[in-house]
N, C-alpha and C. Protein backbone atom coordinates (compact mmCIF):
# COMPACT_ATOMS: atom_id res chain seq x y z
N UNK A 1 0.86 -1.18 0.00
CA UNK A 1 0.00 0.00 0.00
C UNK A 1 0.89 1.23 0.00
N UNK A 2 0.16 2.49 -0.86
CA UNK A 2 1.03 3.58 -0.26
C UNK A 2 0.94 4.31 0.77
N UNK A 3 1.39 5.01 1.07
CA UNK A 3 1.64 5.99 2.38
C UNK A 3 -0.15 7.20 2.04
N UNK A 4 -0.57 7.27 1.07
CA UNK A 4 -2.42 8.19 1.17
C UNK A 4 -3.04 7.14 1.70
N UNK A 5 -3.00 5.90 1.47
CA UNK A 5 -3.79 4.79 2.07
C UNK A 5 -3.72 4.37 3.29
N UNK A 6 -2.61 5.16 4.01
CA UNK A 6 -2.25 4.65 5.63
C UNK A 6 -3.07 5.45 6.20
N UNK A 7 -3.36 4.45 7.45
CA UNK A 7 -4.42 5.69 8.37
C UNK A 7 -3.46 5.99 9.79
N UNK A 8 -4.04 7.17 9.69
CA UNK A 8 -3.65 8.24 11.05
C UNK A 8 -3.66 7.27 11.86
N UNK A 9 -2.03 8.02 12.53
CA UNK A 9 -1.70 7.41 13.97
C UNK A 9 -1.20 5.68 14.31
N UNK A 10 -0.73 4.88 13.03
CA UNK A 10 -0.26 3.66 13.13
C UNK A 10 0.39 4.03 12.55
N UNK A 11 1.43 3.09 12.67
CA UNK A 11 3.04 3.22 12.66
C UNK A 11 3.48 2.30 11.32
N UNK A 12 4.14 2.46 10.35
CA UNK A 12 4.45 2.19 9.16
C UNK A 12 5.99 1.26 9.12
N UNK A 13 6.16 0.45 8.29
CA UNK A 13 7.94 0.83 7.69
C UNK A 13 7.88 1.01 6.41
N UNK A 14 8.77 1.72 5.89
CA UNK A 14 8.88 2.09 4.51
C UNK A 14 9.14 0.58 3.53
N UNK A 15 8.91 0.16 2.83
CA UNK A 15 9.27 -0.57 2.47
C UNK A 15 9.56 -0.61 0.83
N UNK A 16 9.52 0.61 0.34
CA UNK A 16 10.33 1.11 -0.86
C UNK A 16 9.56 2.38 -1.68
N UNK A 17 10.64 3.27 -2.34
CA UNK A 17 10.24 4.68 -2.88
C UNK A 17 10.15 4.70 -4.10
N UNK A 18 8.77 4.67 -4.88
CA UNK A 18 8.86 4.52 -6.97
C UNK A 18 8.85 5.78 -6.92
N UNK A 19 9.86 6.65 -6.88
CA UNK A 19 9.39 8.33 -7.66
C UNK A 19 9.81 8.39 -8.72
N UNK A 20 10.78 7.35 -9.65
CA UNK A 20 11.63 8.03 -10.85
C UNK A 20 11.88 8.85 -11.13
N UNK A 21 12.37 9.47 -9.75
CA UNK A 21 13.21 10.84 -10.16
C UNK A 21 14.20 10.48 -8.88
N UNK A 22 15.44 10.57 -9.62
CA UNK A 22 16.92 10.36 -8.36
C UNK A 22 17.01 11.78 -7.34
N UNK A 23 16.86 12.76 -7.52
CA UNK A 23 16.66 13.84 -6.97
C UNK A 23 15.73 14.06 -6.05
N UNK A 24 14.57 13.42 -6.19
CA UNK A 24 13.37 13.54 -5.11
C UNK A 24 13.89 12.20 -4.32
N UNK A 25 14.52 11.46 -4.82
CA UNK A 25 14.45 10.47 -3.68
C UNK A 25 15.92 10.65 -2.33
N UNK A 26 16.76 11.61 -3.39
CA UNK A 26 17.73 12.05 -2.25
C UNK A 26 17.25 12.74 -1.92
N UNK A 27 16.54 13.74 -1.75
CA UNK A 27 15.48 14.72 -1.32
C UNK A 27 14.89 13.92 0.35
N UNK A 28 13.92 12.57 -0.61
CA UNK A 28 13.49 11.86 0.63
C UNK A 28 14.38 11.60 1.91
N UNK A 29 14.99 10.96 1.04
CA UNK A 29 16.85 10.14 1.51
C UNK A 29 17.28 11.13 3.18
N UNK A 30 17.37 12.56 2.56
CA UNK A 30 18.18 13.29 3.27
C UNK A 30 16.93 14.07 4.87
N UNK A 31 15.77 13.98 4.40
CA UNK A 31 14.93 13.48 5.41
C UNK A 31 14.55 12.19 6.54
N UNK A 32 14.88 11.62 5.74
CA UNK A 32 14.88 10.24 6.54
C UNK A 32 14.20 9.64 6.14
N UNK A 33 13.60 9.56 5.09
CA UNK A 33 12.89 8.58 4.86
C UNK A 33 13.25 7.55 3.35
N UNK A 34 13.91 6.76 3.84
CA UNK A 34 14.25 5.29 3.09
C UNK A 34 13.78 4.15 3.37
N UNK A 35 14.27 3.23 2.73
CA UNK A 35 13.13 1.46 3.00
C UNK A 35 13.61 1.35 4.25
N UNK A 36 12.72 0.81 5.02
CA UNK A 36 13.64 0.22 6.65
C UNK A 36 13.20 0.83 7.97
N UNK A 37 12.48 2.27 7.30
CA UNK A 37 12.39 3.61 8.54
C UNK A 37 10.87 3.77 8.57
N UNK A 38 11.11 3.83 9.68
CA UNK A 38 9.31 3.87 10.38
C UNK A 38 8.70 5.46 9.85
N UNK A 39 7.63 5.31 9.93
CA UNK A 39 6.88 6.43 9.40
C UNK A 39 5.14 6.64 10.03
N UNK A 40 4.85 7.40 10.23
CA UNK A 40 3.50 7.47 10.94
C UNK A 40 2.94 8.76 10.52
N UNK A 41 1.44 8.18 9.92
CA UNK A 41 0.52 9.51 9.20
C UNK A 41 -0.22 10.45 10.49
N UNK A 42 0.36 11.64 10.74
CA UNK A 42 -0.60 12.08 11.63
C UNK A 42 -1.70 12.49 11.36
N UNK A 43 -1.43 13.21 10.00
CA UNK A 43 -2.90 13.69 9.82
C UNK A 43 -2.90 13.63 7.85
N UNK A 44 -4.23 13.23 7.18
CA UNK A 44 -4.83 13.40 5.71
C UNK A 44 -5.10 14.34 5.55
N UNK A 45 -4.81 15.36 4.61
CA UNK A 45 -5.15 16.59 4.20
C UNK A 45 -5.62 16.65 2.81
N UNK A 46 -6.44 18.06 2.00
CA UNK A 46 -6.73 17.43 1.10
C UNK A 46 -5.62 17.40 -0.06
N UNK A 47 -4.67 17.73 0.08
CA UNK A 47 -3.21 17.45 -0.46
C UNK A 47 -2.64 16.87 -0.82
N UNK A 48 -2.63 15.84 0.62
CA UNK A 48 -1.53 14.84 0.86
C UNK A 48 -2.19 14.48 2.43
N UNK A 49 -0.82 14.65 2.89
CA UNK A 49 -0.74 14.40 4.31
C UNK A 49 0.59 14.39 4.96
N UNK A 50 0.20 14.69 6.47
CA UNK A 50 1.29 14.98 7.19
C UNK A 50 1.36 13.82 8.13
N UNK A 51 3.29 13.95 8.05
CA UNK A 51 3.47 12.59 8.62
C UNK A 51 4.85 12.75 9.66
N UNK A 52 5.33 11.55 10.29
CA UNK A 52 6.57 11.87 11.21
C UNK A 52 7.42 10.85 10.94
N UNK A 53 8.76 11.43 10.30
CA UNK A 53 9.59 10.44 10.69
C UNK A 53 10.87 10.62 11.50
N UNK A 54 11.41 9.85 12.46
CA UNK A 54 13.00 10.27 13.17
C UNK A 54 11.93 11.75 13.84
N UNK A 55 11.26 11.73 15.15
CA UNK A 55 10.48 12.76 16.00
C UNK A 55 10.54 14.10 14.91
N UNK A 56 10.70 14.23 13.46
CA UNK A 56 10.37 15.48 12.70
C UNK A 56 8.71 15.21 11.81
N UNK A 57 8.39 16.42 11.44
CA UNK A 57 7.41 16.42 10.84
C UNK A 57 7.05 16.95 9.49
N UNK A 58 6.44 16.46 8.62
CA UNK A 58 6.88 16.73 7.07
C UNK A 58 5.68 16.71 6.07
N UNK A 59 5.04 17.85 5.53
CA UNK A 59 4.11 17.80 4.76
C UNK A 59 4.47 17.28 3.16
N UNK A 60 3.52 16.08 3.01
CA UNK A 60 4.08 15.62 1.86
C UNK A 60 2.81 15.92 0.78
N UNK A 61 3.01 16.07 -0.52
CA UNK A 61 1.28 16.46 -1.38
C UNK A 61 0.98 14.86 -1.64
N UNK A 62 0.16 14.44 -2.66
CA UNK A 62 -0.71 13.47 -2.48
C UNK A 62 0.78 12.55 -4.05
N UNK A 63 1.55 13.14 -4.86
CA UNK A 63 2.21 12.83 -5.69
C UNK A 63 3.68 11.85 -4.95
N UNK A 64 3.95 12.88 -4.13
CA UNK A 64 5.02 12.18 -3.09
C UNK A 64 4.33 11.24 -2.00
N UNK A 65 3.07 11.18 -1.32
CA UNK A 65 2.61 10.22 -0.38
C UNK A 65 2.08 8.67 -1.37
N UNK A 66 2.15 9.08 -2.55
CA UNK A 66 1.68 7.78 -3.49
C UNK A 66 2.76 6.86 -3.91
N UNK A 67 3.96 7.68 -3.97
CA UNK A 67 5.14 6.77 -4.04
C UNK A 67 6.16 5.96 -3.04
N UNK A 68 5.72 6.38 -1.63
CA UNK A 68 6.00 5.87 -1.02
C UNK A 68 5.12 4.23 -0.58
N UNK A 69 6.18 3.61 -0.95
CA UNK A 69 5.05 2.47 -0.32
C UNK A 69 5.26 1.87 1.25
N UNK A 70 4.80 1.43 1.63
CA UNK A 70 4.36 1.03 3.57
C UNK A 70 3.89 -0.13 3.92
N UNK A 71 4.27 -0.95 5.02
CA UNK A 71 3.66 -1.52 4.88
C UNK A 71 3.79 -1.62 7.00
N UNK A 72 2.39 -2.74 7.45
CA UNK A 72 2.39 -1.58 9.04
C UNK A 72 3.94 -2.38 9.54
N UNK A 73 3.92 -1.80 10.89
CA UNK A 73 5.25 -1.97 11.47
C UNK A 73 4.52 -3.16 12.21
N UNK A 74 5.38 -4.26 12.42
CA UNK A 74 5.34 -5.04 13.39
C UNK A 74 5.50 -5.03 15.30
C-alpha cells in the first residue's frame, strides 16, 4: 500500500520509494525517509498528508505520499 492509504496514527515501515526521479528520492533520503524507517501519518489533508519520521514532521502532497510504499510496522 502507499503511504495516502495509511491511516492516522499507526506506525508504518517504509518498504520502498517509486518516484523516478533520483533527486526527489535524495530529497526523501536526506529526510529520513528510506526502505527500513518507520513512518507514521498524523494527519490526511486534502493534499496529501502529514506525517513523522525520526520525532520530525513533514508535509508531503498526495504525488510524493503515493510513491512511497508502507507496509504496518510489526
Amino acid at each position: 500500500m502507499n503511504l495516502s492509504d495509511a491511516k492516522v496514527e499507526v506506525e508504518y515501515k517504509i518498504v520502498g520509494i517509486e518516484t523516478g526521479d533520483e533527486e526527489m528520492e535524495a530529497f526523501l533520503f536526506s529526510l529520513g525517509c528510506y526502505t527500513g524507517e518507520h513512518i507514521t501519518v498524523i494527519s490526511h489533508l486534502k493534499g496529501g498528508c502529514v506525517v513523522s519520521i525520526k520525532d520530525a514532521r513533514y508535509n508531503f502532497d498526495s504525488q510524493l505520499a503515493e510513491a512511497i510504499q508502507v507496509q504496518e510496522a510489526a
